[in-house]
N, C-alpha and C. Protein backbone atom coordinates (compact mmCIF):
# COMPACT_ATOMS: atom_id res chain seq x y z
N UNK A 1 0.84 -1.17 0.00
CA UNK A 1 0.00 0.00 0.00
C UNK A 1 0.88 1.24 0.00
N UNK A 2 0.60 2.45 -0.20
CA UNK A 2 0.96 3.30 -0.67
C UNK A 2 0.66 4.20 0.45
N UNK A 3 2.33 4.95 0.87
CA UNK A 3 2.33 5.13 2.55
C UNK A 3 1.28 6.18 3.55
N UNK A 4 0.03 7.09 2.06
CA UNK A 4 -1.00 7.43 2.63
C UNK A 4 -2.04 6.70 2.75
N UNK A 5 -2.01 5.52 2.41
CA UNK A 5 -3.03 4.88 2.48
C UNK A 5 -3.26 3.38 3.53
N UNK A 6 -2.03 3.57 4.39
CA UNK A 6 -1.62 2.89 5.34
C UNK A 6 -3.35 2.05 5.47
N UNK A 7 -2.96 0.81 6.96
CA UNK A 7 -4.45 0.26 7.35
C UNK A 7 -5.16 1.02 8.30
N UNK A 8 -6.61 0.78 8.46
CA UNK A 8 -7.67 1.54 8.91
C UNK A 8 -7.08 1.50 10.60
N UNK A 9 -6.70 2.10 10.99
CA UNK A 9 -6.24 2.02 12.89
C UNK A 9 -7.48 2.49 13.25
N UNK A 10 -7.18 4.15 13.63
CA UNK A 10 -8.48 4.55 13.70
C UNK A 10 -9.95 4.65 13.27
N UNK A 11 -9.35 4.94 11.96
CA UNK A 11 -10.43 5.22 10.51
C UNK A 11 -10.92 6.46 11.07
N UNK A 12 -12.17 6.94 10.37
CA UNK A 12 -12.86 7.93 10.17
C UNK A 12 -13.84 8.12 11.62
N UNK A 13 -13.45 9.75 12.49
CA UNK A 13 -14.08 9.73 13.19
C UNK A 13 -13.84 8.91 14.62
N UNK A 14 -12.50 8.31 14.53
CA UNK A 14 -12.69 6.70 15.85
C UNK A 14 -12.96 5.70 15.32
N UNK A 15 -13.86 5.64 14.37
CA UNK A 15 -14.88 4.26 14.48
C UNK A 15 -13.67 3.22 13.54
N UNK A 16 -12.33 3.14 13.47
CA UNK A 16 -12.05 1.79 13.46
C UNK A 16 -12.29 1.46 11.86
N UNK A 17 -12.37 -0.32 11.80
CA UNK A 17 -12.97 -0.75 11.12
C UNK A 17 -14.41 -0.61 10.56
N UNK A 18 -15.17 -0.16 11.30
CA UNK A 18 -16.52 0.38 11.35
C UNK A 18 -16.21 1.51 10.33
N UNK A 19 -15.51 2.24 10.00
CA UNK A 19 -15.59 3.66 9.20
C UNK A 19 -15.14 3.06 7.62
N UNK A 20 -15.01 1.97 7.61
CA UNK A 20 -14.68 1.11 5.65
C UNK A 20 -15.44 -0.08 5.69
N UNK A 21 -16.00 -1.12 7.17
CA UNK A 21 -16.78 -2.24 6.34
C UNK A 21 -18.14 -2.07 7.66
N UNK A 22 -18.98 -2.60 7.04
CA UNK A 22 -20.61 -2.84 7.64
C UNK A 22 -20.18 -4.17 8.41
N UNK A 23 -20.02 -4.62 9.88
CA UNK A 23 -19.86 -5.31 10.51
C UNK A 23 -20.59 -6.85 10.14
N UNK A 24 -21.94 -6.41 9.60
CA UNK A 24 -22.98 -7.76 9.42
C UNK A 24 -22.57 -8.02 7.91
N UNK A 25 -21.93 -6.80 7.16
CA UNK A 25 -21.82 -7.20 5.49
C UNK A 25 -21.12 -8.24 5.74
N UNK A 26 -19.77 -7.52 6.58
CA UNK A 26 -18.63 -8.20 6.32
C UNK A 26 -18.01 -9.89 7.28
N UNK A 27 -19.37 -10.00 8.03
CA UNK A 27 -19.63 -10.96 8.73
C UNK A 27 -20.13 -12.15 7.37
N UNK A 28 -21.41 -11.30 6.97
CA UNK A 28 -21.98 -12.41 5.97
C UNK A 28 -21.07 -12.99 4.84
N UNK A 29 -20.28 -11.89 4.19
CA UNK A 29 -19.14 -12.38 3.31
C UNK A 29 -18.02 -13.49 3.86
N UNK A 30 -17.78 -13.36 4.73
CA UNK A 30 -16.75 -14.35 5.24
C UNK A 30 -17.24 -15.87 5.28
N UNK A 31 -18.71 -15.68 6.00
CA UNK A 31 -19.35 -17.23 5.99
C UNK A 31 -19.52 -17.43 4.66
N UNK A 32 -20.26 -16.72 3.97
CA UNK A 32 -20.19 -17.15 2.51
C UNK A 32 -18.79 -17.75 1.60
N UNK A 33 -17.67 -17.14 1.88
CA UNK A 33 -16.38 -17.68 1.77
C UNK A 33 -16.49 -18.94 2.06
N UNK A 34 -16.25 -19.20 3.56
CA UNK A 34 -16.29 -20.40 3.98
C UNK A 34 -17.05 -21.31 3.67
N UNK A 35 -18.63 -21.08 3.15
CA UNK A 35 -18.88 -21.98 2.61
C UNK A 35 -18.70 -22.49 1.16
N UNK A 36 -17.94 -21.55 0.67
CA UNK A 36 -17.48 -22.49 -0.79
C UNK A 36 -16.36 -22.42 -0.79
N UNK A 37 -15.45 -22.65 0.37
CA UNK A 37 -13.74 -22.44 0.28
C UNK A 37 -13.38 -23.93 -0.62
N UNK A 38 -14.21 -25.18 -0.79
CA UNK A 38 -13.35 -26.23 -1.38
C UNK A 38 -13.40 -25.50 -2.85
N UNK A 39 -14.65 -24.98 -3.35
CA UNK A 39 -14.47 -24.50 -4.75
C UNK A 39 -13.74 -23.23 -4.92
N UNK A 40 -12.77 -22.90 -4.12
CA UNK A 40 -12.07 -21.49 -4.43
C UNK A 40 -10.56 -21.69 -4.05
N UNK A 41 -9.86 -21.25 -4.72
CA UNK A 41 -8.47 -20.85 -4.30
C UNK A 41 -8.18 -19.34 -4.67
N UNK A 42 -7.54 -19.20 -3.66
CA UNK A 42 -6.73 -18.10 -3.59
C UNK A 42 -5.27 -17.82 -3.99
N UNK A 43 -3.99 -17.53 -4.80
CA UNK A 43 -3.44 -17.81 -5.38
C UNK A 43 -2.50 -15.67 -5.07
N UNK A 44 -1.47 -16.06 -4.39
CA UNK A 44 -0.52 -14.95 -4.24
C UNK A 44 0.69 -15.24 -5.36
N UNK A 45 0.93 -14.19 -6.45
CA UNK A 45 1.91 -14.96 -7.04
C UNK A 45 1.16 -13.79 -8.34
N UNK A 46 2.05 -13.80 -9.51
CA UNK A 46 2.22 -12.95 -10.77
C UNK A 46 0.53 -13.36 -11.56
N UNK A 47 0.07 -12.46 -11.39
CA UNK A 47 -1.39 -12.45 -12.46
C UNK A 47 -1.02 -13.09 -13.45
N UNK A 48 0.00 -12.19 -14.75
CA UNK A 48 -0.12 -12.75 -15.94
C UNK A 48 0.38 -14.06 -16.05
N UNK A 49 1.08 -14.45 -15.20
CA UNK A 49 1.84 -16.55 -15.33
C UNK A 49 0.77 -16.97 -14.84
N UNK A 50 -0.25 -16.52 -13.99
CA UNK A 50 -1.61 -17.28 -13.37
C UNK A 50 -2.68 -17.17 -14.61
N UNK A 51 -3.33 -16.49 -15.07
CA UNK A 51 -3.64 -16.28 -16.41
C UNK A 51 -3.18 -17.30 -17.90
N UNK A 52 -1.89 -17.23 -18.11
CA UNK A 52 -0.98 -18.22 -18.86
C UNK A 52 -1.35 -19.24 -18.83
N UNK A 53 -1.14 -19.78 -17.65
CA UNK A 53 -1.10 -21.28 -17.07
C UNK A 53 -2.68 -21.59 -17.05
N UNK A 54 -3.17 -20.77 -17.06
CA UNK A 54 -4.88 -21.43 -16.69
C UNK A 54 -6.08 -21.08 -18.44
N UNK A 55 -5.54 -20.67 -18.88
CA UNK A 55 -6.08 -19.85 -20.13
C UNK A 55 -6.40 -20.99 -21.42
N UNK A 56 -6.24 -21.98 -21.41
CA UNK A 56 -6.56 -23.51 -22.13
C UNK A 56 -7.83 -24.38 -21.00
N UNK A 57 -7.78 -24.10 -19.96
CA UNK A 57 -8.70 -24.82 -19.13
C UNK A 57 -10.12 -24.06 -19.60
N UNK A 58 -11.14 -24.97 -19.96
CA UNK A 58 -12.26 -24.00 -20.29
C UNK A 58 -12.92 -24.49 -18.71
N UNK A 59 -12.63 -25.33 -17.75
CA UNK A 59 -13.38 -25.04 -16.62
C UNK A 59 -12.75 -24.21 -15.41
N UNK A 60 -11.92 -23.62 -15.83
CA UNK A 60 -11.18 -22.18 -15.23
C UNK A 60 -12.10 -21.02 -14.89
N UNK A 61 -12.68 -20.31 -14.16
CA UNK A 61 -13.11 -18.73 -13.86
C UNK A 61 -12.14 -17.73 -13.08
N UNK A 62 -11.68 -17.08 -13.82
CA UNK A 62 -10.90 -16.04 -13.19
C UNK A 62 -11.29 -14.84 -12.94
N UNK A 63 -11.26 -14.27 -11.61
CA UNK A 63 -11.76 -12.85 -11.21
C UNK A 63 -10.30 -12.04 -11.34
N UNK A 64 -10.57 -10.86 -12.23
CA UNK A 64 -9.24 -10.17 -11.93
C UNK A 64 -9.72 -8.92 -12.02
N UNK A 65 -8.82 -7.86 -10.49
CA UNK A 65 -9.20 -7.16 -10.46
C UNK A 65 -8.03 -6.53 -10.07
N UNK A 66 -7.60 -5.80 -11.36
CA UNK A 66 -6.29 -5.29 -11.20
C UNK A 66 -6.40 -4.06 -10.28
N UNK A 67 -5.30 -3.12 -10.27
CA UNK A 67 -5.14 -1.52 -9.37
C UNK A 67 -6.58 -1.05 -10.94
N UNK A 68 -6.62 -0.10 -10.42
CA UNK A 68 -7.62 0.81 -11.11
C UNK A 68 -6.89 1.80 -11.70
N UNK A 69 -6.98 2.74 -12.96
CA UNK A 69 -6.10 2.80 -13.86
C UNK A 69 -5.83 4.76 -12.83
N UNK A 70 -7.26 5.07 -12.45
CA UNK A 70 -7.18 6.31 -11.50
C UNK A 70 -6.96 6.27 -10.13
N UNK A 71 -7.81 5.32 -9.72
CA UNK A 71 -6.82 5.83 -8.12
C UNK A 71 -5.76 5.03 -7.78
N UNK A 72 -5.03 3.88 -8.65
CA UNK A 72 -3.71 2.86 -8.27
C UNK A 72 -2.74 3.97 -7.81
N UNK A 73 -2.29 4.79 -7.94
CA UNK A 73 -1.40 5.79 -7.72
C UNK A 73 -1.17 5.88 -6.47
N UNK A 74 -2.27 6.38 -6.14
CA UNK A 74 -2.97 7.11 -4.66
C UNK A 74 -2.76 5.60 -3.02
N UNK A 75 -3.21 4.77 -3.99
CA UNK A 75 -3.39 3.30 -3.27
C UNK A 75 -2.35 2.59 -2.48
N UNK A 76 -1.37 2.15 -3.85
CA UNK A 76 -0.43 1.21 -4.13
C UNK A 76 0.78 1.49 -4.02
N UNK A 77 1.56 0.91 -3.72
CA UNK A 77 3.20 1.25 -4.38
C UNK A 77 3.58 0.29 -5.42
N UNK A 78 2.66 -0.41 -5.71
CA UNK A 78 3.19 -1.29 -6.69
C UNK A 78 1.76 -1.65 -7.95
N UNK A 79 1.36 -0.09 -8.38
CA UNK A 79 0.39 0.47 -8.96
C UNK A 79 0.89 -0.08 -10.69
N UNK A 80 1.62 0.18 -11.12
CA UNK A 80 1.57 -0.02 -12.32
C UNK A 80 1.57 -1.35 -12.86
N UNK A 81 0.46 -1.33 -14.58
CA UNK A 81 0.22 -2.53 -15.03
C UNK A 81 -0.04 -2.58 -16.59
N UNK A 82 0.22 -2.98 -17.39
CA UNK A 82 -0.32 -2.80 -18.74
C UNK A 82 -1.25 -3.28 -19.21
N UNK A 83 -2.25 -2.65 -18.83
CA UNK A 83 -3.52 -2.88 -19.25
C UNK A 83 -3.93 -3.75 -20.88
N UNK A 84 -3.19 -2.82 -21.92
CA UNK A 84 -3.43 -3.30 -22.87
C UNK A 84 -3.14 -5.02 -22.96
N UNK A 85 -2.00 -5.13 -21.91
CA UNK A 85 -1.42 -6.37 -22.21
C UNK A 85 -2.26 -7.28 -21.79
N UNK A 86 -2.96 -6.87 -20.58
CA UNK A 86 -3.74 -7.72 -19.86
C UNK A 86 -5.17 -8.00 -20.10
N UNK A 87 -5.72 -7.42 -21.25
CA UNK A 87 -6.80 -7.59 -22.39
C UNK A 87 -6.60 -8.61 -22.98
N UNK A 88 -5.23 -8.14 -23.52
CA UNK A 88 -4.89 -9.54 -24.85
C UNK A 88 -4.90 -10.37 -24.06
N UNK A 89 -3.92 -10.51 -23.01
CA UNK A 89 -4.03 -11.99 -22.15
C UNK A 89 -5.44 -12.89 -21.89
N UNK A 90 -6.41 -11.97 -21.68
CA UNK A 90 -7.52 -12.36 -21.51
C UNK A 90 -8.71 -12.65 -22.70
N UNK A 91 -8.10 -12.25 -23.57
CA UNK A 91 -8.47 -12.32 -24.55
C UNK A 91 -8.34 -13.89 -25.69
N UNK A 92 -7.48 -14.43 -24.97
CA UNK A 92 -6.93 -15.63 -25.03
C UNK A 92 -6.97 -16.80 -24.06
N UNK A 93 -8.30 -16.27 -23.00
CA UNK A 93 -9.08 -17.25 -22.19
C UNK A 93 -10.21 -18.29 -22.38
N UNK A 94 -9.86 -19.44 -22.16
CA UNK A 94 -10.74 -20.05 -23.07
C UNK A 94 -12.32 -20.34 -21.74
N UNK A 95 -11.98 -20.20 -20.67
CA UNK A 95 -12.40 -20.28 -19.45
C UNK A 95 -13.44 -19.24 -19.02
N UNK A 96 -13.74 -19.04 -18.74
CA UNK A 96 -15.20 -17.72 -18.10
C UNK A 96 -14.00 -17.14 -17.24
N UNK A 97 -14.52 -15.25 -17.30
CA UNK A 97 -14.02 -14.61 -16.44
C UNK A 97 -14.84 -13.63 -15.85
N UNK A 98 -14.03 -12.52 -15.04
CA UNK A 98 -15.11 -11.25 -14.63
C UNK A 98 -14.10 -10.90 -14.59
N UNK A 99 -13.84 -9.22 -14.51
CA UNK A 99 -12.86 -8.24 -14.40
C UNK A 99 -13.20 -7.02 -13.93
N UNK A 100 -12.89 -6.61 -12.92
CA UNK A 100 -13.76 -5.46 -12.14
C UNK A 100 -12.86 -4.32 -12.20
N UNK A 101 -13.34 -3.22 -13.31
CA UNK A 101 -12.33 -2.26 -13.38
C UNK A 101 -12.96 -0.56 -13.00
N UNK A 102 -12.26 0.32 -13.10
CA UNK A 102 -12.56 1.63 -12.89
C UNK A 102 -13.61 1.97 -14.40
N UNK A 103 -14.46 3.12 -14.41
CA UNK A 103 -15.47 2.98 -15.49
C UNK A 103 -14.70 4.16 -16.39
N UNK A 104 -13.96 4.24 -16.83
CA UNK A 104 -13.09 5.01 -17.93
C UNK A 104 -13.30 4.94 -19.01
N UNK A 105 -13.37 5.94 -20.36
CA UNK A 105 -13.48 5.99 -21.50
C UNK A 105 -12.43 4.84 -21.90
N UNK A 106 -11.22 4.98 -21.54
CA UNK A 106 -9.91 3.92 -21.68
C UNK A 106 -10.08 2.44 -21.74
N UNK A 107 -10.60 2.16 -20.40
CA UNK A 107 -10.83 0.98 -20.49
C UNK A 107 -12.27 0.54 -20.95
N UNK A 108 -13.28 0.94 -21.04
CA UNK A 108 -14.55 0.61 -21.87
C UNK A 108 -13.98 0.64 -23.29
N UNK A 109 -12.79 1.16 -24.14
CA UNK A 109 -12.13 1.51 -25.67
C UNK A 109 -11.61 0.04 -25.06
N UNK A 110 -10.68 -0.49 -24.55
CA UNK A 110 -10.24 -1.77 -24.73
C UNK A 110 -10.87 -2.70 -24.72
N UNK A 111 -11.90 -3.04 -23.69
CA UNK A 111 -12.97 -3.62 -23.82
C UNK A 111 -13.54 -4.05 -25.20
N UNK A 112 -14.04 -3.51 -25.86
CA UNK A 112 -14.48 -3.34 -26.91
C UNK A 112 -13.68 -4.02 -28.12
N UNK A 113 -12.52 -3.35 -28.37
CA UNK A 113 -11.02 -4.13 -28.95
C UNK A 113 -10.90 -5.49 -28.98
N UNK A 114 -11.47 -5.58 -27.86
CA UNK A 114 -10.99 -7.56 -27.15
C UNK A 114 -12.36 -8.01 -27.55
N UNK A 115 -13.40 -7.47 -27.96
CA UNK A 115 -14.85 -7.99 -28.02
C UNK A 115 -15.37 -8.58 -26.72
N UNK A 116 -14.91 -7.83 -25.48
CA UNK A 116 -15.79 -8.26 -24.26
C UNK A 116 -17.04 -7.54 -24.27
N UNK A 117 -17.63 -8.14 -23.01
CA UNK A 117 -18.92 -6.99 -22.69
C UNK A 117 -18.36 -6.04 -21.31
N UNK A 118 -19.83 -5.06 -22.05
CA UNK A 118 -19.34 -4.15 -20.08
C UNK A 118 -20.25 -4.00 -19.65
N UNK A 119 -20.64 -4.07 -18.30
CA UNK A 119 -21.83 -3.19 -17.25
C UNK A 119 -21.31 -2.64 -16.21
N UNK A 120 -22.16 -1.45 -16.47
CA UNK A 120 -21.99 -0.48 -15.48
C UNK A 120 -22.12 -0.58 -14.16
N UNK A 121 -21.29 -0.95 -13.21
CA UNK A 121 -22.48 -0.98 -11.79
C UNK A 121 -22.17 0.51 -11.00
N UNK A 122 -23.73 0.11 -9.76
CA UNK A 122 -23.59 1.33 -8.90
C UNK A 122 -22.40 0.46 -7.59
N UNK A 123 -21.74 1.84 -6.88
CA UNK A 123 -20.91 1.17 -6.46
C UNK A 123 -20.50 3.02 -5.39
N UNK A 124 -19.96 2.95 -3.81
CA UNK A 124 -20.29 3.90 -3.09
C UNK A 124 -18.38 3.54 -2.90
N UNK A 125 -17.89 4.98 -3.00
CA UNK A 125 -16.69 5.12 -2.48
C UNK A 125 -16.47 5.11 -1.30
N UNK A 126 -15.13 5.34 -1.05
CA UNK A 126 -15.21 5.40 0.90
C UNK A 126 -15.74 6.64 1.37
N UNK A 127 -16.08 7.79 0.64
CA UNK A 127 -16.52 8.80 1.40
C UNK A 127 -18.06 8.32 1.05
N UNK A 128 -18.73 7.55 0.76
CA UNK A 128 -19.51 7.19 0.60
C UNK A 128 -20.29 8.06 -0.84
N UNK A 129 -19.70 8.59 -1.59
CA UNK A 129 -20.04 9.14 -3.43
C UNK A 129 -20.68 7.97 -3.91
N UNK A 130 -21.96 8.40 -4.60
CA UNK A 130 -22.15 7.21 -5.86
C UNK A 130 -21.26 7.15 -7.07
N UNK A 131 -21.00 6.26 -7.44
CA UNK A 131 -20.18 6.19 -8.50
C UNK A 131 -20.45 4.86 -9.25
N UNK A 132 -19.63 4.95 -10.62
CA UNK A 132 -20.23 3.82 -11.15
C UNK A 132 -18.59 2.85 -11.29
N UNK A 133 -18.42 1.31 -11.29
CA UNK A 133 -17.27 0.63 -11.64
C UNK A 133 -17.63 -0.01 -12.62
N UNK A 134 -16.88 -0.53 -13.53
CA UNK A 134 -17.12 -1.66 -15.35
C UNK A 134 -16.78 -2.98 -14.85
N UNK A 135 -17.90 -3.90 -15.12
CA UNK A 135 -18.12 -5.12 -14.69
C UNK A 135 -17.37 -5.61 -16.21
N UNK A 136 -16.44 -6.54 -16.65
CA UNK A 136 -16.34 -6.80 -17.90
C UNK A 136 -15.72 -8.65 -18.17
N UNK A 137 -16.35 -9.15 -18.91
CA UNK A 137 -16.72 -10.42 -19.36
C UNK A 137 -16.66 -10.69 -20.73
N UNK A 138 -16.71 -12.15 -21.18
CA UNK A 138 -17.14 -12.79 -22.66
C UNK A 138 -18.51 -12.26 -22.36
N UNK A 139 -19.55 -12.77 -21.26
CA UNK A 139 -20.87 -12.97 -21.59
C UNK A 139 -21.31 -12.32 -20.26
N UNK A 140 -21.96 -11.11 -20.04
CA UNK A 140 -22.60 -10.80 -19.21
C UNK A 140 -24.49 -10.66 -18.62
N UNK A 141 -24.54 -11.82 -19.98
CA UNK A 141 -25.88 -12.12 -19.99
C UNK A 141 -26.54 -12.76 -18.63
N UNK A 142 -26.23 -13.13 -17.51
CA UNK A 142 -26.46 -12.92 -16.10
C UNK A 142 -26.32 -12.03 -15.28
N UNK A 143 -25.91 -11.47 -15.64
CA UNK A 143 -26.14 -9.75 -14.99
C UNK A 143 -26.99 -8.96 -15.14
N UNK A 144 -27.70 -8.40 -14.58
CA UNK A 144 -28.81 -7.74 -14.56
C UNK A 144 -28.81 -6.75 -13.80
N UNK A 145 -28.52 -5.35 -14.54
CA UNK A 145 -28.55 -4.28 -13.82
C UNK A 145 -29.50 -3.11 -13.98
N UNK A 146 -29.85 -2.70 -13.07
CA UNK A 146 -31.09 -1.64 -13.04
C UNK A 146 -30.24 -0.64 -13.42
């Protein structure tokens, strides 16, 4: 992380952890984890060789959700990524994916390039702003967004 963006000690106000996650959200997410931890791995280690290596498996799903092309800066210290590259890579998945990116003219133009789909979602920053993030896929025909 990127040395203003250190972890939540205090957070906002005192409140801790309480000032970035909803105690019951982030309760329910975890059991939900746990209950499908045999169907999930977690995998620390280089995206694009994880990608590589898995990109012939058509019963592969990969979630990738790189730094965001605007606030990685702000975030990260280890922010930079080549996007373009990481289209093509994916682009060469034979497997189902999702890719959860920032909603940019930029990346909706690559999108497109690669012949994925995009949806828009609603989605609340930490100061709590509406804003929108790009949901992007082969097939986002299960998604259903108001």
């Amino acid at each position: 992380m990127a040395p203003g963006a250190g972890l939540v000690k205090t957070g906002e106000k005192g409140r801790g952890l309480k000032s970035r996650w909803y105690p019951e959200t982030l309760a329910r997410r975890i059991r939900e984890i746990n209950r499908l931890k045999d169907r999930l791995t977690f995998v620390d280690s280089d995206g694009f060789a994880l990608i590589e290596e898995h990109k012939a498996d058509e019963d592969s799903v990969l979630y990738i959700d790189p730094p965001y092309t605007l606030a990685a800066r702000r975030l990260y210290t280890k922010w930079q990524i080549d996007h373009t590259r990481l289209f093509a890579a994916m682009h060469g998945v034979k497997g189902d994916f999702l890719m959860s990116y920032d909603n940019t003219v930029e990346v909706a133009e690559l999108a497109k390039k690669y012949g994925f789909e995009t949806r828009a979602i609603a989605m609340k920053n930490t100061h709590h702003a509406k804003m929108t993030e790009l949901l992007i896929g082969k097939d986002l025909s299960w998604l259903h967004v108001d």
